[in-house]
C-alpha atoms as a PDB file:
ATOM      1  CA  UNK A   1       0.000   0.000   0.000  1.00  0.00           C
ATOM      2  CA  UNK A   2       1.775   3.422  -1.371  1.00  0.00           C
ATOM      3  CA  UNK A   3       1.201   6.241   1.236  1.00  0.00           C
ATOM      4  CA  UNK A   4      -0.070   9.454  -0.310  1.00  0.00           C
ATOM      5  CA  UNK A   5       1.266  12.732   0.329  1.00  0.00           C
ATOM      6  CA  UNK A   6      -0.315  15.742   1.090  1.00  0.00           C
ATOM      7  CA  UNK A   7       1.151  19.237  -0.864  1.00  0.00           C
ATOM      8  CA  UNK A   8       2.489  19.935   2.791  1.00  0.00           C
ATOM      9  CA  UNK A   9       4.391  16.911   3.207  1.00  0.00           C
ATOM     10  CA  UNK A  10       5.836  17.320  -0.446  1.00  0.00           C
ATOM     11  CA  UNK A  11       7.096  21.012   0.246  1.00  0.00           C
ATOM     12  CA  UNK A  12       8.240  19.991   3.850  1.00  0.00           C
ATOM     13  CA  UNK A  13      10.509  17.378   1.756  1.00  0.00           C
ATOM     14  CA  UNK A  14      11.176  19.658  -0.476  1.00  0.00           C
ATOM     15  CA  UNK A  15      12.757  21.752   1.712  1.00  0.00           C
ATOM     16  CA  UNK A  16      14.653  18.791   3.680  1.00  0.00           C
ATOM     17  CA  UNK A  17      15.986  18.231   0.511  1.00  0.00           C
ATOM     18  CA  UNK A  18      17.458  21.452  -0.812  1.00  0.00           C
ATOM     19  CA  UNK A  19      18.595  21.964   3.246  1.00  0.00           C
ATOM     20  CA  UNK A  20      20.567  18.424   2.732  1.00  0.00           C
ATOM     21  CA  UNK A  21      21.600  19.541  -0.356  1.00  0.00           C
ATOM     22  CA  UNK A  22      23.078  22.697   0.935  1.00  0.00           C
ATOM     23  CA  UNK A  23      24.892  20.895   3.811  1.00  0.00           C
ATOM     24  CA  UNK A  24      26.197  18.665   1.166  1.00  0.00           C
ATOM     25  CA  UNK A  25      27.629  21.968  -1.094  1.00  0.00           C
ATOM     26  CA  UNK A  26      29.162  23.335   2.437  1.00  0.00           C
ATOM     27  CA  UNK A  27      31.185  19.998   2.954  1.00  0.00           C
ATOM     28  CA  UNK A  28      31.700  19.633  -0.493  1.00  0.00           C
ATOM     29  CA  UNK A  29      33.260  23.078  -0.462  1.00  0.00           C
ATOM     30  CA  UNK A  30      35.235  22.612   2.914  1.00  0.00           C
ATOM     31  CA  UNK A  31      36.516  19.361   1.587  1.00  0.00           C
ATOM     32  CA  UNK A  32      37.445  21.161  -1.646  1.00  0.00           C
ATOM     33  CA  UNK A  33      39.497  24.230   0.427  1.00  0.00           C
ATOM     34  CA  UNK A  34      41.456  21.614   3.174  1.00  0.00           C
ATOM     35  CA  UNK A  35      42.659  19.657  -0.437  1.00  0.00           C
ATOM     36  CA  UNK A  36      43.592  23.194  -1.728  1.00  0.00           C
ATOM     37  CA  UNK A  37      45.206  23.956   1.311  1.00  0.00           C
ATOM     38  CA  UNK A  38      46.926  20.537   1.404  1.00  0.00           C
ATOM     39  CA  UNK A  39      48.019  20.937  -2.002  1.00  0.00           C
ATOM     40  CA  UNK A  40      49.819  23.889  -1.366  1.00  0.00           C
ATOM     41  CA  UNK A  41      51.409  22.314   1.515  1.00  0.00           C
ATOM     42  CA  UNK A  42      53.046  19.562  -0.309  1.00  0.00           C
ATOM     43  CA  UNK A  43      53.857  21.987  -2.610  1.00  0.00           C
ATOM     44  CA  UNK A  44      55.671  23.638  -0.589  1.00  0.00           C
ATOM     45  CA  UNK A  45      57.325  21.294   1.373  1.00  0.00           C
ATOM     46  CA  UNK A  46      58.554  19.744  -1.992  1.00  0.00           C
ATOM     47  CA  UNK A  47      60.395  22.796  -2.734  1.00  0.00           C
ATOM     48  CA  UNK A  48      61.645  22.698   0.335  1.00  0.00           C
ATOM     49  CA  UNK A  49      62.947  19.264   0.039  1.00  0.00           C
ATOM     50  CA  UNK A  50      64.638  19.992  -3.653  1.00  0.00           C
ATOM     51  CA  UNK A  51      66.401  22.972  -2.328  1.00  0.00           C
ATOM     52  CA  UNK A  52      67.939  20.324   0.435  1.00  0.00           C
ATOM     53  CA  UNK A  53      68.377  17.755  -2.264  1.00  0.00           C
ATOM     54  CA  UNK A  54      70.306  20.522  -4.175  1.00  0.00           C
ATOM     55  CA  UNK A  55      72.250  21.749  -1.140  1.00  0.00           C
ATOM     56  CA  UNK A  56      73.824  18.098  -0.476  1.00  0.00           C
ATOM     57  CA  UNK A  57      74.299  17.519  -3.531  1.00  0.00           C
ATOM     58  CA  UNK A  58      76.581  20.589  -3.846  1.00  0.00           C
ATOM     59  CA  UNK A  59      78.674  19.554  -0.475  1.00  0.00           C
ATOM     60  CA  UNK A  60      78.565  16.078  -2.167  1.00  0.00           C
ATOM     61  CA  UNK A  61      80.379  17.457  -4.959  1.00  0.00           C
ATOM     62  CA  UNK A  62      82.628  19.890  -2.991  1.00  0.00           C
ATOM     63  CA  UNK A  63      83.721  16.585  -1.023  1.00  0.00           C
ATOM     64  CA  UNK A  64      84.985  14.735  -4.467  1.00  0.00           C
ATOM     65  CA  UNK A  65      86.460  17.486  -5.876  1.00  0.00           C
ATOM     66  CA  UNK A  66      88.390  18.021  -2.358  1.00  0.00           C
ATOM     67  CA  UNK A  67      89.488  14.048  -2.361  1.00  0.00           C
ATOM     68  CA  UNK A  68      90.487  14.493  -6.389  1.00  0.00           C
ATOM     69  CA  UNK A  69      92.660  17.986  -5.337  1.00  0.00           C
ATOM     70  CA  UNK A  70      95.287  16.542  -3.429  1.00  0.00           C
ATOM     71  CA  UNK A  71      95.893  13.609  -5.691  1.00  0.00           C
ATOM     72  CA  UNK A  72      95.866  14.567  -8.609  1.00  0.00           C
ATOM     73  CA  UNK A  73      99.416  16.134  -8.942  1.00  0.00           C
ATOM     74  CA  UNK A  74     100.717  12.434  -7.219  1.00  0.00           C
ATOM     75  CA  UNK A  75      98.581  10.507  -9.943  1.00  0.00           C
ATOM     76  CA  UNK A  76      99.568  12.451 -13.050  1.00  0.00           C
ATOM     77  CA  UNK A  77     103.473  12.863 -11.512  1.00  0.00           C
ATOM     78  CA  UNK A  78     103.058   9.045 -11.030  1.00  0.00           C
ATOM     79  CA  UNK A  79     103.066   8.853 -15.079  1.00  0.00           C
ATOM     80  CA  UNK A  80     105.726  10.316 -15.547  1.00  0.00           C
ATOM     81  CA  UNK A  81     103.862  13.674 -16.317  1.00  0.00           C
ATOM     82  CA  UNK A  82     105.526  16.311 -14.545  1.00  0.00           C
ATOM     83  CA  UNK A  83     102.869  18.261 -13.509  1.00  0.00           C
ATOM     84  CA  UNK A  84     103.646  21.048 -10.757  1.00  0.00           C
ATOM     85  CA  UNK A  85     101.100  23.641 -10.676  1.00  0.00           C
ATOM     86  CA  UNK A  86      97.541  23.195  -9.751  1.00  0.00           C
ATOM     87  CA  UNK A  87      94.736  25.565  -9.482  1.00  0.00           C
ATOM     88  CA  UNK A  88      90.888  25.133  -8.416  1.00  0.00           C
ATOM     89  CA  UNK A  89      87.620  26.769  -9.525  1.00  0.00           C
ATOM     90  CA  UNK A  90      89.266  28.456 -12.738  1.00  0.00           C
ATOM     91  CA  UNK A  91      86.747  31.042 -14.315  1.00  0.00           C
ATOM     92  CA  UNK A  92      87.832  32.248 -17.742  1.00  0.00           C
ATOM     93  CA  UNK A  93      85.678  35.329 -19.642  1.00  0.00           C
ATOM     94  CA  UNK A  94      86.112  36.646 -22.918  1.00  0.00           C
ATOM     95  CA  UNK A  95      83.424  38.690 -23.729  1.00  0.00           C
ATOM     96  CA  UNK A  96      79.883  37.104 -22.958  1.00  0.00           C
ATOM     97  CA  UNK A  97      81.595  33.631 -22.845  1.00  0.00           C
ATOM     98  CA  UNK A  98      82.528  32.326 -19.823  1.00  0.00           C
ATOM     99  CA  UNK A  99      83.516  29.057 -18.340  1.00  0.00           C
ATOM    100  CA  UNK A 100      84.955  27.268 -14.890  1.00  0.00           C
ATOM    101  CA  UNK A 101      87.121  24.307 -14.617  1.00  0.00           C
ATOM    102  CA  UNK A 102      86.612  22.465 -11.878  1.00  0.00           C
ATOM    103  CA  UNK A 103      90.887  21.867 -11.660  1.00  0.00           C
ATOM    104  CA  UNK A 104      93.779  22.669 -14.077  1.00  0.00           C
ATOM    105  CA  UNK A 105      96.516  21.225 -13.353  1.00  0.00           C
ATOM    106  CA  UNK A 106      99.802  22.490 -15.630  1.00  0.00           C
ATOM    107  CA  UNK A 107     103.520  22.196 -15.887  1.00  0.00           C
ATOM    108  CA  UNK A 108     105.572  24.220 -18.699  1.00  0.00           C
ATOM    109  CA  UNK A 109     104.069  22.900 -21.614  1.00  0.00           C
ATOM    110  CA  UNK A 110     100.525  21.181 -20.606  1.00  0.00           C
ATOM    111  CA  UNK A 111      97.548  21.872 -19.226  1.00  0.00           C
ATOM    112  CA  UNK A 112      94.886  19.289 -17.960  1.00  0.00           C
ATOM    113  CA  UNK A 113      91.507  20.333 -17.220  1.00  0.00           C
ATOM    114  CA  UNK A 114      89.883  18.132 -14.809  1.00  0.00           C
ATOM    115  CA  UNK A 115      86.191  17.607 -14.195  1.00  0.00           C
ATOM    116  CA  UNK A 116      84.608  16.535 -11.007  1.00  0.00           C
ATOM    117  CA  UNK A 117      81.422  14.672 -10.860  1.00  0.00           C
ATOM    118  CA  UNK A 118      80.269  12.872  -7.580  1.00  0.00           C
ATOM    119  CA  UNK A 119      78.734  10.363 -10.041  1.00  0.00           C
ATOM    120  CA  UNK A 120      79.961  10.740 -14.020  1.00  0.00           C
ATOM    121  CA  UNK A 121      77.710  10.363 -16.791  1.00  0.00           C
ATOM    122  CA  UNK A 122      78.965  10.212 -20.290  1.00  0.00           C
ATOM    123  CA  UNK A 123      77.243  13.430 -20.432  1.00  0.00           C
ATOM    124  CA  UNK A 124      79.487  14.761 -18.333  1.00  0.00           C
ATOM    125  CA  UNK A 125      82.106  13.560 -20.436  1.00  0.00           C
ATOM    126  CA  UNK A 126      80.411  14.983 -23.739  1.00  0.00           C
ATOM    127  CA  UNK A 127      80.245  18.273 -21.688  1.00  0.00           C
ATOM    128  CA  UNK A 128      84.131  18.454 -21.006  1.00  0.00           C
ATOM    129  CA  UNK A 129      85.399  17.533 -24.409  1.00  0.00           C
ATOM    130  CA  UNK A 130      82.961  20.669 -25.610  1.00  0.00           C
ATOM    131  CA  UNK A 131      84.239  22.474 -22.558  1.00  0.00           C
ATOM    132  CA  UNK A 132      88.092  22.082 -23.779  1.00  0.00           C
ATOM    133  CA  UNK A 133      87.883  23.085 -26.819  1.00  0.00           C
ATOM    134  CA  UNK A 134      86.102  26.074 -25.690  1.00  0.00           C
ATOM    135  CA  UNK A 135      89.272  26.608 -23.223  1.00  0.00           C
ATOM    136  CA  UNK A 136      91.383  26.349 -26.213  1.00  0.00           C
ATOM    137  CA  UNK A 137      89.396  29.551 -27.492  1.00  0.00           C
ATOM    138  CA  UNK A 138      89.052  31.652 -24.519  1.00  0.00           C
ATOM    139  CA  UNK A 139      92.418  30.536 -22.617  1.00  0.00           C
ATOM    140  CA  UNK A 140      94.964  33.246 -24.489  1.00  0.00           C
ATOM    141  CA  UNK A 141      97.765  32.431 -22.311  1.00  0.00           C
ATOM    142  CA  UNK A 142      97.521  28.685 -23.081  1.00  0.00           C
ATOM    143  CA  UNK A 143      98.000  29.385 -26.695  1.00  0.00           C
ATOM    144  CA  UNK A 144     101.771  27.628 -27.361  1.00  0.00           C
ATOM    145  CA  UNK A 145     100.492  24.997 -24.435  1.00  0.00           C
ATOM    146  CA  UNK A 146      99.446  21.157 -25.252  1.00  0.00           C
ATOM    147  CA  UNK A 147      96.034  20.554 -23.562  1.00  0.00           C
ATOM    148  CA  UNK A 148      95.069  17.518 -22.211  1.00  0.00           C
ATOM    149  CA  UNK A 149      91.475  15.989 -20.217  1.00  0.00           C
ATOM    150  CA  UNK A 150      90.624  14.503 -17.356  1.00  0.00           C
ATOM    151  CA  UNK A 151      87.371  13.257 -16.263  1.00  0.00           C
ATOM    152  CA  UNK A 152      87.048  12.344 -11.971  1.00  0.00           C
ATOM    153  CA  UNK A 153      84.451  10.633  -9.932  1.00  0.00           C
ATOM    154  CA  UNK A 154      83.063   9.223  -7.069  1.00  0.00           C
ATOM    155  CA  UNK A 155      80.971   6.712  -9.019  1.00  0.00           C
ATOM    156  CA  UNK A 156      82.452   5.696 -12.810  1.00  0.00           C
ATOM    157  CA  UNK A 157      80.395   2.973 -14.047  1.00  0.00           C
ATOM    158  CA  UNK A 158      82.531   1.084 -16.478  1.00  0.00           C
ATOM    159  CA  UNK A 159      81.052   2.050 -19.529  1.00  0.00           C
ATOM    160  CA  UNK A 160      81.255   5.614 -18.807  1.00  0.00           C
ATOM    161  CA  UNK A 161      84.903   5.084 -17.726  1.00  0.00           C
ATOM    162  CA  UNK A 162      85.514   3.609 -21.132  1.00  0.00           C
ATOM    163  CA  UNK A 163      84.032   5.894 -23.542  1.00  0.00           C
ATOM    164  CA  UNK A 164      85.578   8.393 -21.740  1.00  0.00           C
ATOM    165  CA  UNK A 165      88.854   6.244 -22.474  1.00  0.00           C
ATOM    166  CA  UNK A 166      87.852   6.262 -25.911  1.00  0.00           C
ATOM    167  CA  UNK A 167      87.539  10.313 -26.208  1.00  0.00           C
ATOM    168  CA  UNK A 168      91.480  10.460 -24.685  1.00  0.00           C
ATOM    169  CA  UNK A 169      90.614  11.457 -21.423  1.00  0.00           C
ATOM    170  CA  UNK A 170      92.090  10.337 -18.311  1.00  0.00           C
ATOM    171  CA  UNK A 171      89.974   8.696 -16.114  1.00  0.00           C
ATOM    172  CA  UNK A 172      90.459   9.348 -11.991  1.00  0.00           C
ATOM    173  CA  UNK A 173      87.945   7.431  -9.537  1.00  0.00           C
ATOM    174  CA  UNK A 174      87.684   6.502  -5.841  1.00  0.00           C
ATOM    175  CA  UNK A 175      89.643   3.025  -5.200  1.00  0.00           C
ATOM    176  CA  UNK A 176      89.798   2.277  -1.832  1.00  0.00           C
ATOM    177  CA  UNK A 177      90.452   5.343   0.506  1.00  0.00           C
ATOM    178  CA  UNK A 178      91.904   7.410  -2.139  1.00  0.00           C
ATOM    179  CA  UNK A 179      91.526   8.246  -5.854  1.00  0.00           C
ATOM    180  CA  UNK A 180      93.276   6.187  -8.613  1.00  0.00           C
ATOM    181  CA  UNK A 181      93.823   6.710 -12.336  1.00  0.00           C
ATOM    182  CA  UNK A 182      91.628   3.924 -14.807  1.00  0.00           C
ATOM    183  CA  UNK A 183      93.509   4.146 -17.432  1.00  0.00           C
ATOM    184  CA  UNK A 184      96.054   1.691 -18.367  1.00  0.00           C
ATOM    185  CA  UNK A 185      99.618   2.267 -19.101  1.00  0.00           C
ATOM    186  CA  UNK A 186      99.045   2.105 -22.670  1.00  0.00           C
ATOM    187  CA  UNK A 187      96.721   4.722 -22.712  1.00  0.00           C
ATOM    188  CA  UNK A 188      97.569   8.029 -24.843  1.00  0.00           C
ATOM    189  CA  UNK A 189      95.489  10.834 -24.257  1.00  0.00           C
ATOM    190  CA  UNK A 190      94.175  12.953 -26.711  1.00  0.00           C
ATOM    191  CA  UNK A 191      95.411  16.781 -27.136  1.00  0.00           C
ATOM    192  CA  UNK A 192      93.188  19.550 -28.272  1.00  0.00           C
END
């Protein structure tokens, strides 16, 4: 048996209705401004976190390069290159070019520029052969002087420390406590 309604009992539910309805737009809407509002925290704390991320990963790469320094002068000297001069940081500018070497190291008549990566890609490697030549153009008083590469790293994975081989570039890693030349005695590096 259906119950019948009475106009008054369909406006009353009527009205229950749209008042439900409303409640339901209010939560809808509060639900809708804490996601907003939680959004914009993770956005923020994500930003947060990268600038961290980028922070370490800048002392992580100050901490190579400062285990490559002292070495490299031993390592090089150690194959027969006598290297005696060594300088960090190295910004050259000629005009609106500029560019930084991590480390040249030189003697009388060579140069090697050495980059530091806490883990070496072979784009890192594509990036110093383009950044040698470009020494070649901006370093003036370098002219006369053989140049020679160097590629260093915390982490080498093999096939990075061979094409690097490949392009005539020296190869320095970690081994053991201390850093250690790849390359075998055979090797001849390239000169630009």
């Amino acid at each position: 048996m259906t119950q019948a309604y009475t106009p008054e009992d369909v406006w009353r539910l009527l009205g229950e209705l749209l008042e439900a309805q409303k409640e339901t737009e209010r939560r809808f809407q509060e639900t809708e401004r804490r996601f907003q509002e939680t959004e914009r925290l993770l956005r923020e704390e994500a930003r947060q976190l990268n600038q961290q991320i980028g922070k370490l990963g800048n002392r992580l790469g100050e901490f190579v390069e400062w285990q490559v320094r002292p070495a490299v002068l031993r390592l090089f000297q150690s194959r027969g290159i006598a290297v005696s001069q060594l300088y960090s940081d190295v910004i050259l500018q000629d005009g609106n070019e500029s560019l930084e070497i991590d480390l040249l190291v030189v003697n009388t008549g060579e140069a090697f520029l050495v980059e530091v990566k806490t883990k070496l890609s072979q784009g890192d490697v594509d990036e110093h052969l383009e950044r040698i030549a470009k020494f070649r153009r901006l370093a003036h008083q370098y002219r006369g002087t053989k140049l020679l590469g160097a590629v260093a790293g915390m982490i080498v994975p093999p096939e990075v420390a061979r094409y690097a081989y490949r392009q005539g570039l020296f190869v320095l890693a970690q081994s053991g406590n201390g850093v250690a030349i790849l390359n075998d005695r055979q090797f001849q590096p390239r000169a630009w």
